[in-house]
N, C-alpha and C. Protein backbone atom coordinates (compact mmCIF):
# COMPACT_ATOMS: atom_id res chain seq x y z
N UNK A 1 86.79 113.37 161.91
CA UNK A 1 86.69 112.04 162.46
C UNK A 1 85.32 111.79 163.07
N UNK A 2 84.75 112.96 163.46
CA UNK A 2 83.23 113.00 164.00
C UNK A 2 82.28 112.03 162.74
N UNK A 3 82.46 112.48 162.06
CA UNK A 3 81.52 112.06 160.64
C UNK A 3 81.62 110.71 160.90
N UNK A 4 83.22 110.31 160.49
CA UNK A 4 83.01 109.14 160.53
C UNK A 4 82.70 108.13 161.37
N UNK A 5 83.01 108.82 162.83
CA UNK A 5 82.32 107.84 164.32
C UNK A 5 80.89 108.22 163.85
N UNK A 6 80.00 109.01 163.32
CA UNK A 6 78.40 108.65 163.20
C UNK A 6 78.06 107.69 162.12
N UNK A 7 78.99 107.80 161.22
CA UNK A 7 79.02 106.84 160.16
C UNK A 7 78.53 105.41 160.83
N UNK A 8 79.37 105.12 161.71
CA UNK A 8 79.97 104.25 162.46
C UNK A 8 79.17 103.43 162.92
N UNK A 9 78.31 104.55 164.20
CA UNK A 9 77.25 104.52 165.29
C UNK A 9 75.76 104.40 164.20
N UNK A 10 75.72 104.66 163.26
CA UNK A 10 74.36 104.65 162.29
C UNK A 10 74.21 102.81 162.01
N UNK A 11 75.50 102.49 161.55
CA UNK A 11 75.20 101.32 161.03
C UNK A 11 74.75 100.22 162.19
N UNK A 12 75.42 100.50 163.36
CA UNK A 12 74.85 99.59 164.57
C UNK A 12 73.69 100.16 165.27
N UNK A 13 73.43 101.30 165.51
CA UNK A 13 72.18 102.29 166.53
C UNK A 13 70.98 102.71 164.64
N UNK A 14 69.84 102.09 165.11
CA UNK A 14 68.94 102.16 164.06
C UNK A 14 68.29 103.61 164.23
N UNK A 15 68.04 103.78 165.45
CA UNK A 15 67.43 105.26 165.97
C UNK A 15 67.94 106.64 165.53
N UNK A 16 69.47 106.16 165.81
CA UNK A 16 70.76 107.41 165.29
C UNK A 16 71.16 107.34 163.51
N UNK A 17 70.47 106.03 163.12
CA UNK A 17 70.40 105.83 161.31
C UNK A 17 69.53 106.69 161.14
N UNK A 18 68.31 106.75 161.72
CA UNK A 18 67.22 107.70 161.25
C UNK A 18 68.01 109.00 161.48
N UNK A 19 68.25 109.19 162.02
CA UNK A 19 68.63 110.85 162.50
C UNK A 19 69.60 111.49 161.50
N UNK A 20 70.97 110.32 161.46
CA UNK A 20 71.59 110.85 160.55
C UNK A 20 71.34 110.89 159.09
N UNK A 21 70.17 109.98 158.52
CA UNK A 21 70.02 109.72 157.63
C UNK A 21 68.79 111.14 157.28
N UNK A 22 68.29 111.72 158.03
CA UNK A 22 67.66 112.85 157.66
C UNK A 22 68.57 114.25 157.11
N UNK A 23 70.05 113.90 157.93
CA UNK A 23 70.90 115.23 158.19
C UNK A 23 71.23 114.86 156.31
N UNK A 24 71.68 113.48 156.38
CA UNK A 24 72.45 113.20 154.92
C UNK A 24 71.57 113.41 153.67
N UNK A 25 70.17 113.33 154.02
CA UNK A 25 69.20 113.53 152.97
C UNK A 25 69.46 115.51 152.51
N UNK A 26 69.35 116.45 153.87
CA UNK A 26 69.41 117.00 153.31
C UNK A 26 70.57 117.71 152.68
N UNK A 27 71.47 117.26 153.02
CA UNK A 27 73.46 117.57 152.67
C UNK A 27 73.38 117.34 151.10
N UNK A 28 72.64 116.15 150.90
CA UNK A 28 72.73 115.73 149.45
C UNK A 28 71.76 116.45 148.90
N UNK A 29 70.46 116.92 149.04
CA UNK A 29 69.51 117.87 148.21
C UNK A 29 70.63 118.94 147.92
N UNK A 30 71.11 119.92 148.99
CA UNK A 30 72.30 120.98 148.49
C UNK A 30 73.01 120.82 147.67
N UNK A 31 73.56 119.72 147.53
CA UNK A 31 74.69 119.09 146.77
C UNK A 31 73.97 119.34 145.04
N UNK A 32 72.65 118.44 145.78
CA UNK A 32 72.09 117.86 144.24
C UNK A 32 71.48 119.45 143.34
N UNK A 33 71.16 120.18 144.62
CA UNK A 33 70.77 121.66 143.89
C UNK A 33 72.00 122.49 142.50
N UNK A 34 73.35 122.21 143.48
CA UNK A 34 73.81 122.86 142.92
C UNK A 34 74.15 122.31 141.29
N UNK A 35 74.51 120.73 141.66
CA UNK A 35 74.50 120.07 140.33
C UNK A 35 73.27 120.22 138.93
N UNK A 36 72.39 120.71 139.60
CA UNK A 36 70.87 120.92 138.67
C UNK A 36 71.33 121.88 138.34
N UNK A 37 71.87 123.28 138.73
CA UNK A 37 71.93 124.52 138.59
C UNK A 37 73.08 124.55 137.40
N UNK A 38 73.91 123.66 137.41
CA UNK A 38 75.32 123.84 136.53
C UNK A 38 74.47 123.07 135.28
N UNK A 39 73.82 122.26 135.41
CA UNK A 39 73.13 121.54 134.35
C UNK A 39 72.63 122.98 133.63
N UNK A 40 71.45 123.19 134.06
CA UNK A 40 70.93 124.52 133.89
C UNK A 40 71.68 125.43 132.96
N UNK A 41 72.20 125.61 133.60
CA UNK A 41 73.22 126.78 133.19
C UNK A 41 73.98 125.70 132.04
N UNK A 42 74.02 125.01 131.58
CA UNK A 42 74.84 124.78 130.41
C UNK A 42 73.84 124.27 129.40
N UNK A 43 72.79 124.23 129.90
CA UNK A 43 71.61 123.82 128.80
C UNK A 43 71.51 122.25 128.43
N UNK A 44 72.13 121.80 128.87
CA UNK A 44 72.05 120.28 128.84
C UNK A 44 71.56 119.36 130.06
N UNK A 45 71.31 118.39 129.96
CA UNK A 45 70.86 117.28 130.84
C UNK A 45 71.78 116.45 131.38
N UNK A 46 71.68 116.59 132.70
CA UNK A 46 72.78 115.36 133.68
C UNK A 46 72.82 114.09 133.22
N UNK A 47 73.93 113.61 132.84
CA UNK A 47 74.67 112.06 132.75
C UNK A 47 73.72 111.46 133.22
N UNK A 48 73.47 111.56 134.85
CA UNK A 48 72.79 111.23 135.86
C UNK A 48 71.35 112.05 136.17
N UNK A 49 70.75 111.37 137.55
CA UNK A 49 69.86 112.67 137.67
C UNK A 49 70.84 112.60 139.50
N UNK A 50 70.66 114.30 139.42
CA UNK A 50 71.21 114.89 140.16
C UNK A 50 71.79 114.24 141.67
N UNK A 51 70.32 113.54 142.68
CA UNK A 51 70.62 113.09 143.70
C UNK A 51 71.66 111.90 143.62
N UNK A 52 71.62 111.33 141.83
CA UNK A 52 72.84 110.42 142.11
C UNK A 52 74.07 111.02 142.01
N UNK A 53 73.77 112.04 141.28
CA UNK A 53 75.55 112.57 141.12
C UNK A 53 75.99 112.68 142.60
N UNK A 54 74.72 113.66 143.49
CA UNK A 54 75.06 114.16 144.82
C UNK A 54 76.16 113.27 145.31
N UNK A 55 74.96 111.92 145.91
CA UNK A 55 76.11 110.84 146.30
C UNK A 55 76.83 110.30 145.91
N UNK A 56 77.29 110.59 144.75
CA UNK A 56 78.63 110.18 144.10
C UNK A 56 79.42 111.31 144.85
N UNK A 57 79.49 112.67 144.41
CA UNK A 57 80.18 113.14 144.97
C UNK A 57 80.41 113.55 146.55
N UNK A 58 79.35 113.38 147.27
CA UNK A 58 79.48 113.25 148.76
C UNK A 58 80.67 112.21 149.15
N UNK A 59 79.95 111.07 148.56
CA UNK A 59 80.81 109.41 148.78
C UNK A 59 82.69 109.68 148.53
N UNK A 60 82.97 110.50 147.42
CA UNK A 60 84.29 110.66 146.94
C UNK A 60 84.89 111.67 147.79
N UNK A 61 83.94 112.91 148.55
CA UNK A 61 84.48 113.71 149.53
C UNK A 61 84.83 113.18 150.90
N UNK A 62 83.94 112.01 151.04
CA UNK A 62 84.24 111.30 152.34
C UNK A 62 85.24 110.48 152.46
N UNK A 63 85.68 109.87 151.51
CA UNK A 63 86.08 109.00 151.55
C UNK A 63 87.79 109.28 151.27
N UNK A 64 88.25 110.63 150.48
CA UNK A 64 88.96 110.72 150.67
C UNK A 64 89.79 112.02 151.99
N UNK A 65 88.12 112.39 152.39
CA UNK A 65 88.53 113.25 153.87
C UNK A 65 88.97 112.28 154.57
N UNK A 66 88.41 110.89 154.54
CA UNK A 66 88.99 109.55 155.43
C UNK A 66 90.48 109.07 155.62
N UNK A 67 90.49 108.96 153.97
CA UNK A 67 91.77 108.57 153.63
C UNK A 67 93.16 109.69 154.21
N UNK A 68 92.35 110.91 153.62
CA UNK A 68 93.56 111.63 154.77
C UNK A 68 93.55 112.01 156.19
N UNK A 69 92.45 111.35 156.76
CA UNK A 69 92.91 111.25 158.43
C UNK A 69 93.34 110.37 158.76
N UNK A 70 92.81 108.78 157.74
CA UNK A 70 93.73 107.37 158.75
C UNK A 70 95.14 107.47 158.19
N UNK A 71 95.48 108.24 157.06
CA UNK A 71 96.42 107.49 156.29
C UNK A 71 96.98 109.11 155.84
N UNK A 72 97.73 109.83 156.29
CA UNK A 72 98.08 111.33 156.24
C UNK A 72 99.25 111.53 155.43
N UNK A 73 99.63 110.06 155.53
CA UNK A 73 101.21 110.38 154.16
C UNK A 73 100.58 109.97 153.02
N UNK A 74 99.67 109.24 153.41
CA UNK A 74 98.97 108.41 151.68
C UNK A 74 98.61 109.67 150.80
N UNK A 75 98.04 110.89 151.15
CA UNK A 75 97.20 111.60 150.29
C UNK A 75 97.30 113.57 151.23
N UNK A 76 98.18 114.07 150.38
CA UNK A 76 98.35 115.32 150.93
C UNK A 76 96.90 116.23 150.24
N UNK A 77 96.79 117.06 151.16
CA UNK A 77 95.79 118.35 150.90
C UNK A 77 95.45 118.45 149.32
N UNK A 78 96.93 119.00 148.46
CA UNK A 78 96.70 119.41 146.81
C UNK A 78 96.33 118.05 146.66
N UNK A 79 96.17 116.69 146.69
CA UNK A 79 96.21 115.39 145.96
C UNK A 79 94.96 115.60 145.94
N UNK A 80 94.76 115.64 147.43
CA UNK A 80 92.80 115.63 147.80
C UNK A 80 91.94 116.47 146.86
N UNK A 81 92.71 118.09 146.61
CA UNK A 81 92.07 119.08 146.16
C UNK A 81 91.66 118.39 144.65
N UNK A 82 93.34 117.96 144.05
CA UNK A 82 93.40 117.59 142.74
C UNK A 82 91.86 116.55 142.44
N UNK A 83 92.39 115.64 143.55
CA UNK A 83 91.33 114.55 142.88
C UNK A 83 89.83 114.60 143.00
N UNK A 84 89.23 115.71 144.05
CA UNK A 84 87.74 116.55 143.94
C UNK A 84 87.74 117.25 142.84
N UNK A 85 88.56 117.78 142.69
CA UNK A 85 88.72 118.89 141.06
C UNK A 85 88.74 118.30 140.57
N UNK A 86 89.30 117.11 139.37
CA UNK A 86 89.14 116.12 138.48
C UNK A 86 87.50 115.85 138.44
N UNK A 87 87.13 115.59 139.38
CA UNK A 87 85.35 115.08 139.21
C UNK A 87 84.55 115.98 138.62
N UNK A 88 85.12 116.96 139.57
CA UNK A 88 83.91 118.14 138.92
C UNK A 88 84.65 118.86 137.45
N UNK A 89 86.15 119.09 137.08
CA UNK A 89 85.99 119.29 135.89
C UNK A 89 85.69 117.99 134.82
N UNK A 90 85.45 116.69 135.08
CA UNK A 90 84.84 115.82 134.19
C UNK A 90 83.79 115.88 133.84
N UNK A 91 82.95 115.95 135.34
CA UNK A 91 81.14 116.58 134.21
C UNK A 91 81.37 117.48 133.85
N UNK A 92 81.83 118.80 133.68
CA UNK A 92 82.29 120.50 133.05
C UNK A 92 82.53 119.23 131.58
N UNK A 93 84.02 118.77 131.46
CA UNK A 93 84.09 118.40 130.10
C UNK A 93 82.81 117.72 129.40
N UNK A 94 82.60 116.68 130.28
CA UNK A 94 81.09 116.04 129.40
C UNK A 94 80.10 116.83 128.99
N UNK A 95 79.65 117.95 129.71
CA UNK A 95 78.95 118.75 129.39
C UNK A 95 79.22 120.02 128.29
N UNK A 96 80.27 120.16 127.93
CA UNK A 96 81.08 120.64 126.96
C UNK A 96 80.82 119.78 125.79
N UNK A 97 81.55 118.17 125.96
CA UNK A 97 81.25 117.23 124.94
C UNK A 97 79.37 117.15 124.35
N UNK A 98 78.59 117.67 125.13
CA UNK A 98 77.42 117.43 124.68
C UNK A 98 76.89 118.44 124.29
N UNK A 99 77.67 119.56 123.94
CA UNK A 99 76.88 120.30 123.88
C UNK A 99 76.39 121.84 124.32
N UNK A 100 76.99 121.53 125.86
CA UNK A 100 76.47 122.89 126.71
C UNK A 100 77.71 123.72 126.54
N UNK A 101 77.28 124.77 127.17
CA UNK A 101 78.39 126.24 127.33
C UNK A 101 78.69 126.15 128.59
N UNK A 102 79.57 125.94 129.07
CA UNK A 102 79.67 125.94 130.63
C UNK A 102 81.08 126.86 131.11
N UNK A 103 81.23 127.96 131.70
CA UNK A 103 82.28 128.83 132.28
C UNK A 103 82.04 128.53 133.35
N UNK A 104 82.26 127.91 134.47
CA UNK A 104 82.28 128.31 136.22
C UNK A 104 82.97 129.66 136.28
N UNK A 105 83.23 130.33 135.76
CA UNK A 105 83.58 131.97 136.11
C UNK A 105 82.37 132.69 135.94
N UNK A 106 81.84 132.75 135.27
CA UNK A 106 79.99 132.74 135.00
C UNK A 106 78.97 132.58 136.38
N UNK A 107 79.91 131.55 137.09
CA UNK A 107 78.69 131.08 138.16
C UNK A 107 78.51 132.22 139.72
């Protein structure tokens, strides 16, 4: 719930936008590293380029960490797990469809 009270406090406090917006820059380079690395490793080229995938998938982790704190019957733990897993085995398939070799047992 922290996250999302800075979420919160960013959009009204411009000072605390900068701040958090440095923390989120670098949350998403990690993110975006690892997405380069699976690229990599399958020999093919991102859908996207990486920092967008990042915040795609940051945005879909937040949003449904959200969903299960305001709303705790809406979306149990496995739903959450399920529906982060769906994302990431969709680029795995696309990247399959194009082409690459991709095992995450490999990684």
């Amino acid at each position: 719930m922290i996250w999302t009270e800075a979420r919160m406090l960013a959009a009204r406090d411009a000072k605390f936008r900068v701040k958090l917006d440095a923390l989120l820059v670098e949350k998403r380079a990690e993110v975006a590293e690892l997405i380069e690395y699976f690229y990599r490793r399958a020999g093919i080229a991102s859908p996207l380029a990486a920092p967008t995938l990042a915040m795609g998938f940051n945005s879909l982790f937040e949003g449904v960490k959200l969903t299960m704190l305001s709303s705790p019957g809406d979306l149990t733990s496995g739903d959450a797990e399920s529906v982060l897993k769906l994302f990431v085995e969709s680029l795995m398939h696309l990247a399959r469809l194009q082409g690459g070799t991709v095992n995450p047992k490999e990684w």
